[in-house]
N, C-alpha and C. Protein backbone atom coordinates (compact mmCIF):
# COMPACT_ATOMS: atom_id res chain seq x y z
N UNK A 1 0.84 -1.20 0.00
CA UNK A 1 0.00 0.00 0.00
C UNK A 1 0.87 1.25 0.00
N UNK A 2 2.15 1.09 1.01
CA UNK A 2 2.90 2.23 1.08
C UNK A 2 3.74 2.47 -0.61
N UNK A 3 4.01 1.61 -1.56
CA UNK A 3 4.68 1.55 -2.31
C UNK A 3 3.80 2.25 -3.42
N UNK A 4 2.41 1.85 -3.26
CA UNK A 4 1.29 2.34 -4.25
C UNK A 4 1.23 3.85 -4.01
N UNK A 5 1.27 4.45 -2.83
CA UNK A 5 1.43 5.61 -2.64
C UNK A 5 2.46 6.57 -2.81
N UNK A 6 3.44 5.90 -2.79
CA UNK A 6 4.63 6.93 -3.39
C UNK A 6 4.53 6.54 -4.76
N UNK A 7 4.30 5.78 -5.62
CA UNK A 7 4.58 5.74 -6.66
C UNK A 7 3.19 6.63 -7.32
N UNK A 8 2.43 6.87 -6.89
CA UNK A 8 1.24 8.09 -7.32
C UNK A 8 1.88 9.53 -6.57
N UNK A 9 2.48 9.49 -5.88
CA UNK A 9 3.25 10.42 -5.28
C UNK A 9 4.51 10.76 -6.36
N UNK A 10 5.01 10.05 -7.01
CA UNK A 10 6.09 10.34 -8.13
C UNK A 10 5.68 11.00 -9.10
N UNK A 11 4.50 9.91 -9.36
CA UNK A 11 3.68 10.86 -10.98
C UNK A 11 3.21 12.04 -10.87
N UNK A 12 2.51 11.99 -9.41
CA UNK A 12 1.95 14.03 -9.47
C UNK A 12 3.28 14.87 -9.45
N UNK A 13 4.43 14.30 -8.82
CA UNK A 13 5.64 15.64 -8.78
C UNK A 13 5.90 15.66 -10.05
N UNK A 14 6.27 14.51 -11.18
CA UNK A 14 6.86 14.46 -12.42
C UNK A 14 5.40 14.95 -13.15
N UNK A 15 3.96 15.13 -13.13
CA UNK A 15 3.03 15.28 -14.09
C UNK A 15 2.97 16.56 -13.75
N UNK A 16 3.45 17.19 -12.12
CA UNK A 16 3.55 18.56 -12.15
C UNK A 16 4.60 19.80 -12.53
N UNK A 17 6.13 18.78 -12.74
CA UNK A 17 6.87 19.82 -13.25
C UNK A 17 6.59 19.68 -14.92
N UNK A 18 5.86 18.87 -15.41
CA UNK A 18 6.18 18.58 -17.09
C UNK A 18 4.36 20.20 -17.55
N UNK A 19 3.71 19.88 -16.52
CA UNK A 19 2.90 20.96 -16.23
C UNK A 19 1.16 20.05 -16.80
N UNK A 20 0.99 19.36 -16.13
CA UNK A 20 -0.21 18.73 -16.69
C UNK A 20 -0.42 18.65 -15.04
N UNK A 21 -1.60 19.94 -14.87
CA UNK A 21 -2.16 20.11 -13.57
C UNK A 21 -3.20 19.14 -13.23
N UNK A 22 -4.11 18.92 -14.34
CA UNK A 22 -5.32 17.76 -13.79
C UNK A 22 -4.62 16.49 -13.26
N UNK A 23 -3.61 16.34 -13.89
CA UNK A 23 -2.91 14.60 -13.98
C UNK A 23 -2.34 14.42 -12.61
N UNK A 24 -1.56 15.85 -12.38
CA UNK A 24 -0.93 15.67 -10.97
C UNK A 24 -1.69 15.99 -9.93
N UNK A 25 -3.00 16.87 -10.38
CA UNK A 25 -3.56 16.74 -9.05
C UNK A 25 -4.46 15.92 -8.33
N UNK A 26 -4.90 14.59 -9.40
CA UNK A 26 -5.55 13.15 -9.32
C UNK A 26 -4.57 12.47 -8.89
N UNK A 27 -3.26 12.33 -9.05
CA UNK A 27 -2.25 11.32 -9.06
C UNK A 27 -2.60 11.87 -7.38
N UNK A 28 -1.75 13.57 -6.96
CA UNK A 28 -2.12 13.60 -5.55
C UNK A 28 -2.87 13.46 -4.82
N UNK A 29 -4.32 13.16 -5.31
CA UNK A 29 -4.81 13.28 -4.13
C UNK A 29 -5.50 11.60 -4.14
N UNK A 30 -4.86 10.93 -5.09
CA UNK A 30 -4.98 9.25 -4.74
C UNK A 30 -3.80 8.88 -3.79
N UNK A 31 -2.53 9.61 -4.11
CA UNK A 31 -1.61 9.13 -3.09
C UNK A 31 -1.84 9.54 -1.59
N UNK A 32 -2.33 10.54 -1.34
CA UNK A 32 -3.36 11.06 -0.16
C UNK A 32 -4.55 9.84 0.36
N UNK A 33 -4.95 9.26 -0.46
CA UNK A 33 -5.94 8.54 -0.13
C UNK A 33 -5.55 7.40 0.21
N UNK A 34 -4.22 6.77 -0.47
CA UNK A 34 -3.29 5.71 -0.22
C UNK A 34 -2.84 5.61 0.87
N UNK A 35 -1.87 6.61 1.08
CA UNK A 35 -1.43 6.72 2.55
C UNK A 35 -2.17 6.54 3.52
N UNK A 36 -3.56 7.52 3.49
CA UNK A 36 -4.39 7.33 4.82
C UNK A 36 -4.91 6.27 5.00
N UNK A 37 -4.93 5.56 4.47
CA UNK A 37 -5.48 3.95 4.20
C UNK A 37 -4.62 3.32 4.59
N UNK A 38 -3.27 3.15 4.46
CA UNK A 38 -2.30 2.72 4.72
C UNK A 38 -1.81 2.87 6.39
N UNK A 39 -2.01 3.97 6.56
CA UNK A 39 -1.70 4.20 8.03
C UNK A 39 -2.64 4.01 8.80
N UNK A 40 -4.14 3.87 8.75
CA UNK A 40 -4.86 2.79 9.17
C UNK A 40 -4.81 1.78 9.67
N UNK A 41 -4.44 0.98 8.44
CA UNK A 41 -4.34 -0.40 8.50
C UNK A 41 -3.00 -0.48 9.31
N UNK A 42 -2.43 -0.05 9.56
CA UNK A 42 -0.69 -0.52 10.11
C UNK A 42 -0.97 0.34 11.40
N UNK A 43 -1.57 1.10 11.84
CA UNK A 43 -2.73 1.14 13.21
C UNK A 43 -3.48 0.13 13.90
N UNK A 44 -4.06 -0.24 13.03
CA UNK A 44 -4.97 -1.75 13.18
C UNK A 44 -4.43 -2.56 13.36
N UNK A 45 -3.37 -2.90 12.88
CA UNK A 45 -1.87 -4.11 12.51
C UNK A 45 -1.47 -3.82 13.73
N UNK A 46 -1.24 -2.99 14.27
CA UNK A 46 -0.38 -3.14 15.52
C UNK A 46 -1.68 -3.26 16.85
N UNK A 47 -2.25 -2.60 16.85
CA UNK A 47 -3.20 -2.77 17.65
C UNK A 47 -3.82 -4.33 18.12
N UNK A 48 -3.92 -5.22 17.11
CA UNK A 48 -4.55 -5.89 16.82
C UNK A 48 -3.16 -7.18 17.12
N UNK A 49 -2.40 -6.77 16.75
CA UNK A 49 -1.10 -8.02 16.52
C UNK A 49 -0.69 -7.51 18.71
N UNK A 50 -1.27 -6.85 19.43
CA UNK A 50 -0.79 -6.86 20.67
C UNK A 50 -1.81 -7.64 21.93
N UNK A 51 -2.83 -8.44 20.64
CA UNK A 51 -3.65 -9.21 21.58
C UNK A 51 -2.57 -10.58 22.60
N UNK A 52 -3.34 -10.56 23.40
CA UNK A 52 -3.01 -11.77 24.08
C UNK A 52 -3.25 -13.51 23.23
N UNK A 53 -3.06 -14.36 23.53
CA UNK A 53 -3.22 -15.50 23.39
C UNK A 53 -4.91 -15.74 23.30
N UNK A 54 -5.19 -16.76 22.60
CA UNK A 54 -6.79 -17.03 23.08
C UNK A 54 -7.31 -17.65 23.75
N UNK A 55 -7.57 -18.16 24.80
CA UNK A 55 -7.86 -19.01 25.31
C UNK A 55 -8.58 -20.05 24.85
């Protein structure tokens, strides 16, 4: 997930210096959406991975 996000994070910096504003500003704000999703889940992941045993 983290890898999906920088790599939409690459294309908006490179779709924004070549100057194609729509492209980079979809690319950003999926990598925005990536991340927060991402840091969620690896919230949850830890949260969740500090249970006890089950009885």
């Amino acid at each position: 997930m983290l890898g999906w996000a920088l790599t939409f994070l690459i294309i908006a910096l490179i779709a924004g210096v070549l100057g194609f504003g729509v492209v980079a500003g979809t690319a950003a704000t999926i990598a925005k959406v990536l991340f927060v999703v991402f840091l969620v889940l690896f919230v949850v992941g830890l949260l969740m991975g500090r249970r006890g045993p089950v009885a």
